[in-house]
Protein backbone atom coordinates (compact mmCIF):
# COMPACT_ATOMS: atom_id res chain seq x y z
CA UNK A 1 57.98 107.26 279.33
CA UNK A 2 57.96 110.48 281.58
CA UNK A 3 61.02 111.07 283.21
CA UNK A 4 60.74 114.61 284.73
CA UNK A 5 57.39 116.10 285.69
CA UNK A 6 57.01 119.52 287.06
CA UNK A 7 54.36 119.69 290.07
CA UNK A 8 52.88 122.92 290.74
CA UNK A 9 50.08 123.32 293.86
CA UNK A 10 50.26 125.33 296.97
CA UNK A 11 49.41 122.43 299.17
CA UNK A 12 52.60 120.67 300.62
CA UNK A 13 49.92 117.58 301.19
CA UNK A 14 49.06 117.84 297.45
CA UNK A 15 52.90 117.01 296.39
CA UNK A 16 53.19 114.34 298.65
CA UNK A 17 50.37 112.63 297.28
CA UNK A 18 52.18 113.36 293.44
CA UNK A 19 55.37 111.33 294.99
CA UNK A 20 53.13 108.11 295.68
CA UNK A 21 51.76 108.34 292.47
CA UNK A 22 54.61 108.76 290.62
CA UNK A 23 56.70 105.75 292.26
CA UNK A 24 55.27 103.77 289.50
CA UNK A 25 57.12 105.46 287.16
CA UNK A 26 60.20 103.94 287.63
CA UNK A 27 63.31 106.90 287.31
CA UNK A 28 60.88 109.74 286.85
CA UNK A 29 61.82 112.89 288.45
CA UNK A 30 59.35 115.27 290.39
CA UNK A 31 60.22 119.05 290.27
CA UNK A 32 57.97 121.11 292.79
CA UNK A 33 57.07 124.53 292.70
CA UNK A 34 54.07 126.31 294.75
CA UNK A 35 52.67 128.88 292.68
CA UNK A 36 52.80 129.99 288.98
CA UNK A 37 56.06 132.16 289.28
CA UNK A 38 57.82 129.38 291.00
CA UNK A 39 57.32 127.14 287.80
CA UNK A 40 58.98 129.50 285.50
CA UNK A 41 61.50 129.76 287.29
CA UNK A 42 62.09 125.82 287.83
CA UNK A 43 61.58 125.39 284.17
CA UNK A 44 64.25 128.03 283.68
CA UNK A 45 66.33 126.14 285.67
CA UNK A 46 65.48 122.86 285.47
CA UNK A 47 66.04 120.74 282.21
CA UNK A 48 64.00 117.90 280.87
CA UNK A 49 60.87 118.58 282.33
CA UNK A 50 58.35 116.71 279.85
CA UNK A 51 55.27 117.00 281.96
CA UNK A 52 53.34 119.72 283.73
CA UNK A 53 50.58 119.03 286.37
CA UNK A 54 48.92 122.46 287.46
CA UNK A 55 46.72 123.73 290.25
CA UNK A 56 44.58 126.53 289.33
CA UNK A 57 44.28 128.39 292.32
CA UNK A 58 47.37 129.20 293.71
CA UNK A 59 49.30 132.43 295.04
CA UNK A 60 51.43 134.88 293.95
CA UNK A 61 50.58 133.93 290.28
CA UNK A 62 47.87 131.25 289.37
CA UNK A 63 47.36 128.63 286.84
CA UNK A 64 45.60 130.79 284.01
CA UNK A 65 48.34 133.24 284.57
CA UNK A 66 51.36 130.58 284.43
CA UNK A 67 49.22 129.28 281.15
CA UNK A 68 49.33 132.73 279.69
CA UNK A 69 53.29 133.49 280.92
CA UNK A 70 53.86 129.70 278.77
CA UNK A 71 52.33 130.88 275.48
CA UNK A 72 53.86 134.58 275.57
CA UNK A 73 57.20 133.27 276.15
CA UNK A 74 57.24 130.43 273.37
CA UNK A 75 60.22 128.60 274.84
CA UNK A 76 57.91 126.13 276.34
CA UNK A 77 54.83 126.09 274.30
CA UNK A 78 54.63 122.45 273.18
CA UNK A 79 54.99 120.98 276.92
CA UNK A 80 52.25 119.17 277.47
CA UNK A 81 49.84 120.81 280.90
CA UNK A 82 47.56 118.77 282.71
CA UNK A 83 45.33 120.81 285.00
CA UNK A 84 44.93 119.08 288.33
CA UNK A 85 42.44 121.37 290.09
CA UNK A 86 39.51 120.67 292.66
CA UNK A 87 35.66 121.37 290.84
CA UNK A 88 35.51 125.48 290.14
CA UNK A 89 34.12 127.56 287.75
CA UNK A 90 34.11 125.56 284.68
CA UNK A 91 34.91 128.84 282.69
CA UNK A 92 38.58 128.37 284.15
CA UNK A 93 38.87 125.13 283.12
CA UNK A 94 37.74 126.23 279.73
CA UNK A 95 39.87 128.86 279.69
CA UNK A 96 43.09 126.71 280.76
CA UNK A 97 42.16 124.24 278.12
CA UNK A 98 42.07 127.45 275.57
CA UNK A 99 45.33 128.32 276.98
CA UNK A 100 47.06 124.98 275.99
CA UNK A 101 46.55 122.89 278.77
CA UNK A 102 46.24 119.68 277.09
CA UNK A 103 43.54 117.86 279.77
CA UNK A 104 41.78 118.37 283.26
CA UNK A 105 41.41 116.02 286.52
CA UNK A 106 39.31 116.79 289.48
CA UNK A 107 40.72 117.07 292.40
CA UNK A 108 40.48 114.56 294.67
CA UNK A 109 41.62 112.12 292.09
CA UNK A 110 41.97 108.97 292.33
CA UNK A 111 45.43 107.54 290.61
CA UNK A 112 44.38 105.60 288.24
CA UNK A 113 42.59 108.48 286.29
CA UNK A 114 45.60 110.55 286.34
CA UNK A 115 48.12 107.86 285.01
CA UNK A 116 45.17 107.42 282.26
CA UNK A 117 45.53 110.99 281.56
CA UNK A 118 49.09 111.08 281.49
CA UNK A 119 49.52 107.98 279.01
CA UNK A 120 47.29 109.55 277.16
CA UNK A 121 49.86 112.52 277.17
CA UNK A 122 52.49 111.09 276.77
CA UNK A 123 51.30 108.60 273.72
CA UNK A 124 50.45 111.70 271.83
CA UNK A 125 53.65 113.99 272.35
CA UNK A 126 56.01 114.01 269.40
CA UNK A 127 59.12 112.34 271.63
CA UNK A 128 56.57 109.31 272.23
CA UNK A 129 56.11 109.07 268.18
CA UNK A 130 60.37 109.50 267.48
């Protein structure tokens, strides 16, 4: 089970919303960052995170660019992204999913669809199989 998740989104509204839906998951830990520049650093930081949800478009540095920061560095290039973005250009969805991002939900989403995706996630990450 996930027990840290790193939230990134520039909408204060948008995190509270991840803190309902993650009271079902009993222990887990929400780290929150508003743009792409503010999730390195928290994952510099922070230890444990096992799960990223991303926004797209976002300040200071975006989702594609926080995507393209994770695969330059290496450190971090097997944690598992979820893109959690409202209906754009489907080229940047593409593009995330290029980038690693291992699946997409439209904002608004309804809870159930994103605790799909993230079982999903987490059923298929190499801790889940140890």
């Amino acid at each position: 089970m996930i027990k840290k998740v790193l939230i990134v989104d520039d909408s204060a509204l948008i995190h509270q919303m991840y803190k309902l839906v993650f009271m079902r998951y009993k222990g887990c830990q929400i780290v929150s960052a508003m743009n792409g520049l503010e999730a390195l650093d928290k994952l510099s930081q922070e230890a444990g995170i096992e799960l990223v949800l991303l926004d797209i478009n976002m300040p200071v540095m975006n989702g594609l660019q926080f995507l393209q920061s994770l695969q330059k560095e290496g450190i971090h290039k097997d944690l598992p992204v979820i893109i959690v973005s409202t209906e754009g250009k489907e080229e940047d969805t593409l593009r995330g999913l290029a980038l690693g991002a291992r699946g997409y939900v439209k904002k608004p989403f309804q809870p159930a669809e994103l605790h799909d995706m993230i079982e999903k996630i987490a059923a298929a990450s190499p801790a889940a199989r140890a």
